[in-house]
C-alpha atoms as a PDB file:
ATOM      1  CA  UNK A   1      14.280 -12.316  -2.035  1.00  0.00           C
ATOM      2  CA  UNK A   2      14.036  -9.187  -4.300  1.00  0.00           C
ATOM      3  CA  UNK A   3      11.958 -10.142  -7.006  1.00  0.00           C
ATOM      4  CA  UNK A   4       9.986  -7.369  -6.746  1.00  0.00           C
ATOM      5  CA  UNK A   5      12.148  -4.615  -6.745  1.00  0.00           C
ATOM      6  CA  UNK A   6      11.369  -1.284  -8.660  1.00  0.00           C
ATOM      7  CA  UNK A   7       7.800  -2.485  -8.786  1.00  0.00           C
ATOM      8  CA  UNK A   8       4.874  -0.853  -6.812  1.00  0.00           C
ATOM      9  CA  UNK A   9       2.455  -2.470  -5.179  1.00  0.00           C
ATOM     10  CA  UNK A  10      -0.896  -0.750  -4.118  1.00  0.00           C
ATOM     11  CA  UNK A  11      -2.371  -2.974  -1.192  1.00  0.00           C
ATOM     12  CA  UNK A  12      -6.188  -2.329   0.082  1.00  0.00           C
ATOM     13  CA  UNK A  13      -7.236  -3.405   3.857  1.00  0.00           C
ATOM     14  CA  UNK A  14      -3.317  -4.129   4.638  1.00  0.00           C
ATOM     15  CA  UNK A  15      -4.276  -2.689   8.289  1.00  0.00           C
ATOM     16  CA  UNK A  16      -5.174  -6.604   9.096  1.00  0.00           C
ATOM     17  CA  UNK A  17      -5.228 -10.102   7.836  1.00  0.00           C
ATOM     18  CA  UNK A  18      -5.063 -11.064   4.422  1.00  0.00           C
ATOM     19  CA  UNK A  19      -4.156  -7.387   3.225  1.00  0.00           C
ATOM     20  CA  UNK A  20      -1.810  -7.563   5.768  1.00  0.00           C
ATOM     21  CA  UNK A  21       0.001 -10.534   4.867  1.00  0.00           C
ATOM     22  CA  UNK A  22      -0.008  -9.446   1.515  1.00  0.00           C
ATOM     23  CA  UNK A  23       1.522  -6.141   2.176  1.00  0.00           C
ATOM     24  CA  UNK A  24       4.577  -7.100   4.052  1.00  0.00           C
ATOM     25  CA  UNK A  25       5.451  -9.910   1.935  1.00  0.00           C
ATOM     26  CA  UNK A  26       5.423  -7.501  -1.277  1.00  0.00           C
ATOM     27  CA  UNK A  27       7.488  -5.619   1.298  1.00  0.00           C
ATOM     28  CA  UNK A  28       9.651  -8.236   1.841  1.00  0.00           C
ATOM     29  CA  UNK A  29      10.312  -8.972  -1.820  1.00  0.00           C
ATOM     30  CA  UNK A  30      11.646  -5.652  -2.168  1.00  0.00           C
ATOM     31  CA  UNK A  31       8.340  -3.730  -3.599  1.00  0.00           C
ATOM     32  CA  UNK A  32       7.818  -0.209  -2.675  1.00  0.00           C
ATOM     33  CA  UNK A  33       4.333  -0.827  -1.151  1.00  0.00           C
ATOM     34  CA  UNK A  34       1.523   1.832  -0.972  1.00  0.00           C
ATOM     35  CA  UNK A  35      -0.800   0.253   2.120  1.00  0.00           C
ATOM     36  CA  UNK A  36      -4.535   1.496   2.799  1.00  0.00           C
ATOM     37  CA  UNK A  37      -6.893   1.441   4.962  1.00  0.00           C
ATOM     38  CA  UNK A  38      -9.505   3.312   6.661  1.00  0.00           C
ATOM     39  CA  UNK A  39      -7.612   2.576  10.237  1.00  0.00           C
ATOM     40  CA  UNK A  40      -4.423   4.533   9.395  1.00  0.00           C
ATOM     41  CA  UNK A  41      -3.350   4.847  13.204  1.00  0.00           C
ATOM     42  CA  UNK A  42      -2.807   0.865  13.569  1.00  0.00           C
ATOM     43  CA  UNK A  43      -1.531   0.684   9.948  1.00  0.00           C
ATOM     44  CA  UNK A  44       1.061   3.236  10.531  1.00  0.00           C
ATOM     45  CA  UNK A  45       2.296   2.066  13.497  1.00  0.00           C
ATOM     46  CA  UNK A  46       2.709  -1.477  11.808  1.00  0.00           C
ATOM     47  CA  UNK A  47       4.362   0.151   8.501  1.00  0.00           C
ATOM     48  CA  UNK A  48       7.055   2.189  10.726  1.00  0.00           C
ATOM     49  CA  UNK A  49       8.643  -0.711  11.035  1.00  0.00           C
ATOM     50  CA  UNK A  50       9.133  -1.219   7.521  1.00  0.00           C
ATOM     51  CA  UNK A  51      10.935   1.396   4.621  1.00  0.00           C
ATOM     52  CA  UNK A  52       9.357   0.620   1.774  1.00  0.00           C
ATOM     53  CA  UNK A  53       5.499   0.653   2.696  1.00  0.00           C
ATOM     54  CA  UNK A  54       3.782   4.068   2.269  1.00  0.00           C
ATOM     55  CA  UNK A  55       0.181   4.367   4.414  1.00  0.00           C
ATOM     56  CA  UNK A  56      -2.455   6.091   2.835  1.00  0.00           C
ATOM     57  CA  UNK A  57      -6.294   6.729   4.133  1.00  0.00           C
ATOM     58  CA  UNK A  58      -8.375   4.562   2.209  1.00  0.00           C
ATOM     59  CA  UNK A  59     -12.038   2.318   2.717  1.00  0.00           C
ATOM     60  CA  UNK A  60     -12.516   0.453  -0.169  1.00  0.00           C
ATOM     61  CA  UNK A  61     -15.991   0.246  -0.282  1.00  0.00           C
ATOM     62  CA  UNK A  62     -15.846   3.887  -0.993  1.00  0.00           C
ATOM     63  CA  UNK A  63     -16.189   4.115  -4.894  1.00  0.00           C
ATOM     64  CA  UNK A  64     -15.300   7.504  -5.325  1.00  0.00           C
ATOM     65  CA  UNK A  65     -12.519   6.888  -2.779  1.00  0.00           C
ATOM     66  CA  UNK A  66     -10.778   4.031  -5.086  1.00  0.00           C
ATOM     67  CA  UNK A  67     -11.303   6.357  -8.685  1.00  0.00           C
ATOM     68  CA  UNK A  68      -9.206   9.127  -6.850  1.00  0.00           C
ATOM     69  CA  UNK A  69      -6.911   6.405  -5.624  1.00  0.00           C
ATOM     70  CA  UNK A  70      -6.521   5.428  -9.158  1.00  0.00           C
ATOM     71  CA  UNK A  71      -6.388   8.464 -11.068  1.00  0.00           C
ATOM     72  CA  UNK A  72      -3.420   9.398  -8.856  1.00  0.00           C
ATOM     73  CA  UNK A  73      -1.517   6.410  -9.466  1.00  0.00           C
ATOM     74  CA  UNK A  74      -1.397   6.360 -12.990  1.00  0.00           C
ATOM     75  CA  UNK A  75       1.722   8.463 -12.992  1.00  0.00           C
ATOM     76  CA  UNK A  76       3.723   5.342 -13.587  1.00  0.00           C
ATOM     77  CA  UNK A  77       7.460   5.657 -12.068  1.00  0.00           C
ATOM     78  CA  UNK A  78       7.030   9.213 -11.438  1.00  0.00           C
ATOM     79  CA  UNK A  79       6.434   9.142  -7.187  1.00  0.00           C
ATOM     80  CA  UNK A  80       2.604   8.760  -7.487  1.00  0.00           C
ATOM     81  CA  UNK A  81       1.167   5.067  -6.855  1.00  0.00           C
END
């Protein structure tokens, strides 16, 4: 399955459940995944496991947390997410 590769995927509250879910099976489908959430330690130590998800700090409920987010992805294929 590799539907998804040379896409990104930015995933919020992939430290758990749905996000989770989500995260790994972008993962799976060969997307380079950026995963956040505001519990990095137990998000990292699930992502280590994977090569293609990227942690980054992030609580989405934070509005000027998700406009940074944003602002920093919109370098398209260039590295940012």
């Amino acid at each position: 399955m590799n539907r998804l590769v040379g896409k990104k995927v930015f995933v919020t509250a992939a430290g758990q459940g749905i996000g989770r879910a989500c995260a790994e099976r972008f993962a799976q489908e060969g997307a380079q995944v950026v995963a956040t959430d505001k519990n990095t330690d137990v998000l990292s130590a699930w992502a280590s496991s994977h090569e293609n998800i990227q942690v980054e700090s992030l609580d989405a409920l934070d509005r000027e947390q998700i406009f940074a987010a944003a602002e920093q992805g919109e370098g398209g294929d260039q590295g940012e997410y």
